[in-house]
Protein backbone atom coordinates (compact mmCIF):
# COMPACT_ATOMS: atom_id res chain seq x y z
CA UNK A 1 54.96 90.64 142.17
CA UNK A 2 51.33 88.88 141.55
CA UNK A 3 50.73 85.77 141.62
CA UNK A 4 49.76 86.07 138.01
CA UNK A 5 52.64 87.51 137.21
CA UNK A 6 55.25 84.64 138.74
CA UNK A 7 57.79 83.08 136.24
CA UNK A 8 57.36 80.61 134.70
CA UNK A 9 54.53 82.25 132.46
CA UNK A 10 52.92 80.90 129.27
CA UNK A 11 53.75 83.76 126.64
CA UNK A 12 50.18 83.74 125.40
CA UNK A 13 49.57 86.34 127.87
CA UNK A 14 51.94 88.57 127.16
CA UNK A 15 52.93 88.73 123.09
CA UNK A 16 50.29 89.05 120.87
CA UNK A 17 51.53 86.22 118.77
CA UNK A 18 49.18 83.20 118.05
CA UNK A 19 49.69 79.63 117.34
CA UNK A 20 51.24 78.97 114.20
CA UNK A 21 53.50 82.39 114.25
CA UNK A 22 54.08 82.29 118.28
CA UNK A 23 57.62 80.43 118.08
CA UNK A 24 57.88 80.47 121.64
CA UNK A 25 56.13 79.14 124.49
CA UNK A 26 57.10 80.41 127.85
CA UNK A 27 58.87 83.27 129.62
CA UNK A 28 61.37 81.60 132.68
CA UNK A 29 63.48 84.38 133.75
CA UNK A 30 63.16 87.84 133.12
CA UNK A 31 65.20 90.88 134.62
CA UNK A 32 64.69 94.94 133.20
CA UNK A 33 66.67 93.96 130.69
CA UNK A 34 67.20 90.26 129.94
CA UNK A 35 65.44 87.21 130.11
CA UNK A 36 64.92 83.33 129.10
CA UNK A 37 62.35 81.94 127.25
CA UNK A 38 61.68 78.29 126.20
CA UNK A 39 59.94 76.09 123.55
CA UNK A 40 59.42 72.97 123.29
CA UNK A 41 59.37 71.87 119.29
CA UNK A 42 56.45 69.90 118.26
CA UNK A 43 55.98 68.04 115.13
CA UNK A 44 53.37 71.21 114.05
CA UNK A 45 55.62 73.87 114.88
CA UNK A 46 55.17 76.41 111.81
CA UNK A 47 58.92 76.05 111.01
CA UNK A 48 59.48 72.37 111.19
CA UNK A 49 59.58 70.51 108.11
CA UNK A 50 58.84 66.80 107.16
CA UNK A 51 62.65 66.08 107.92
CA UNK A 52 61.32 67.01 111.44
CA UNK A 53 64.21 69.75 111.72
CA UNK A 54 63.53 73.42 112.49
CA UNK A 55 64.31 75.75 109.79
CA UNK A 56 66.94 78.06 110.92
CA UNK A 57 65.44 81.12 109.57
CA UNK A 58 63.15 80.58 112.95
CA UNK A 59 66.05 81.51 115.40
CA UNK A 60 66.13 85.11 115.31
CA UNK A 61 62.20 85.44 114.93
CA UNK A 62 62.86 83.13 118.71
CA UNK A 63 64.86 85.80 119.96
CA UNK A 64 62.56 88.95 118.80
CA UNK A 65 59.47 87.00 120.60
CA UNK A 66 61.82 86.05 123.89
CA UNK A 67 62.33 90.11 123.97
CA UNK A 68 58.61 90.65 123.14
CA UNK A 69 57.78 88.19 126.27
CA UNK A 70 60.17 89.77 128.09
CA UNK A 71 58.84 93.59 127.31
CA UNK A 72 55.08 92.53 127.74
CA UNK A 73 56.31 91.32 130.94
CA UNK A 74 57.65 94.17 132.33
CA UNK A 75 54.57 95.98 130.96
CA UNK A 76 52.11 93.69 133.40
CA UNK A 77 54.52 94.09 135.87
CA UNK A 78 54.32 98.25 135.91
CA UNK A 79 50.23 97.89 135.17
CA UNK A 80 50.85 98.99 131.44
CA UNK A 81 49.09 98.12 128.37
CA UNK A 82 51.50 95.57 126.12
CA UNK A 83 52.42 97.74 123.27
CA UNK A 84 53.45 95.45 120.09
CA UNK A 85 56.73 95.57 118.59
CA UNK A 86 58.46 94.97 114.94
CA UNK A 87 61.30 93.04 114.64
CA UNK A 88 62.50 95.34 111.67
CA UNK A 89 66.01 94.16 111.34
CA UNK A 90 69.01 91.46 111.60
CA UNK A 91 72.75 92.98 112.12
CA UNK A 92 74.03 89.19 112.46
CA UNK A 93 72.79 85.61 112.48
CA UNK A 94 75.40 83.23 113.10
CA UNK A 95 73.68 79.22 113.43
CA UNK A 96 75.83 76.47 114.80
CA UNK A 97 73.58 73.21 114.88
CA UNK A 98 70.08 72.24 114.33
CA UNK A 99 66.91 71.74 116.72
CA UNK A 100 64.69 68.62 115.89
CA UNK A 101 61.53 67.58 117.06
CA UNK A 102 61.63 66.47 120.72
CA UNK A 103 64.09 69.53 121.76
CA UNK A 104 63.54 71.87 124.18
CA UNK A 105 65.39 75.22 123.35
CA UNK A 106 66.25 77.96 125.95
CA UNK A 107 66.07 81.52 124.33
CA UNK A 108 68.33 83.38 126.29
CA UNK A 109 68.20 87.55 125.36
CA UNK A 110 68.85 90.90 126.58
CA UNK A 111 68.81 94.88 125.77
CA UNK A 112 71.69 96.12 124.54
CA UNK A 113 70.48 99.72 123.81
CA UNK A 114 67.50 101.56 123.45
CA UNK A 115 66.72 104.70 121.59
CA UNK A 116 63.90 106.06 120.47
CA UNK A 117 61.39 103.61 120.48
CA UNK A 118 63.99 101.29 118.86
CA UNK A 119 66.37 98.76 120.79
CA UNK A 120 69.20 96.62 120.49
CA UNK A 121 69.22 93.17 121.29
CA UNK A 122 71.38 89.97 121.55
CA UNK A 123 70.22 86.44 121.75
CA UNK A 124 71.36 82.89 121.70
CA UNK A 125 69.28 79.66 121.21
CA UNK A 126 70.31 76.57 123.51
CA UNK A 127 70.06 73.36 123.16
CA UNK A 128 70.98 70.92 126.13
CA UNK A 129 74.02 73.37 127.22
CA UNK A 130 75.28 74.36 124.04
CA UNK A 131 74.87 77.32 122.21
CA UNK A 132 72.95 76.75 119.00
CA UNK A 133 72.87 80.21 117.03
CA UNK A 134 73.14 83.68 118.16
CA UNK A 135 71.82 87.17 117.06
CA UNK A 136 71.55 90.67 116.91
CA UNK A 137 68.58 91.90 115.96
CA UNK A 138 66.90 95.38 115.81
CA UNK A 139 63.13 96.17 117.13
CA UNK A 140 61.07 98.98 117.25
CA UNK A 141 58.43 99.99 118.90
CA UNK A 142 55.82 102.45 117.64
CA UNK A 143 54.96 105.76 120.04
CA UNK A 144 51.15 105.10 121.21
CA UNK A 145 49.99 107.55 118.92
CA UNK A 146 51.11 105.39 115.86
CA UNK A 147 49.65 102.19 117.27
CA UNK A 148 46.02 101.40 116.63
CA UNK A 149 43.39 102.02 119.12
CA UNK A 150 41.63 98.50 120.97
């Protein structure tokens, strides 16, 4: 592997998300088919509000841009062009605690299936050890003739 491909990454450089919808901030670990992201939540996170507590509906968006990181890595990697993805549904959502300012969540995902341009994946949030939600979530990914042209 490059040197400018070593983990950890910032995911800037591999999901085309910007700053305020990038939820995520950089890959750690990342395998064919699983991986870790982390993010640390700042007062102007897109999702915090003046209670200083991340809205929930931001943990499986987290886990669709953990997969995205980890896809756009694995794209580099092979010396392909990052294709983006949809995160076009949620099977389950279940949320067990909160994330504040100050907190530094671990984004833990992988590929349960894949079919067709669409995949299958599971992901849990972590805070300090414990497991803070966890999802299922569905993503596709358009052929290269659907996708627009740079």
């Amino acid at each position: 592997m490059t040197a400018e491909m070593e983990l950890p990454m910032e995911v800037e450089r591999i999901i085309p998300h910007r700053r305020p919808m990038r939820l995520i901030d950089r890959l750690l670990e990342a395998t064919d088919d699983a991986g870790t992201a982390e993010v640390l939540i700042s007062a102007d996170h897109a999702l915090v509000g003046r209670n200083r507590r991340l809205d929930r509906t931001a943990f499986p968006e987290m886990i669709a841009q953990a997969y995205a990181a980890l896809q756009g890595h694995a794209c580099r990697r092979n010396g392909k062009k990052i294709t983006p993805g949809f995160l076009v549904g949620i099977r389950r959502c279940d949320v067990f605690g909160d994330a504040v300012v100050g907190d530094r969540l671990m984004i833990r995902v992988h590929t349960v299936k894949q079919f067709a341009g669409f995949a299958l994946v599971e992901g849990a949030v972590i805070l300090r050890n414990d497991t803070i939600a966890e999802a299922s979530i569905k993503v596709w990914v358009p052929p290269a003739e659907l996708q627009e042209p740079e």
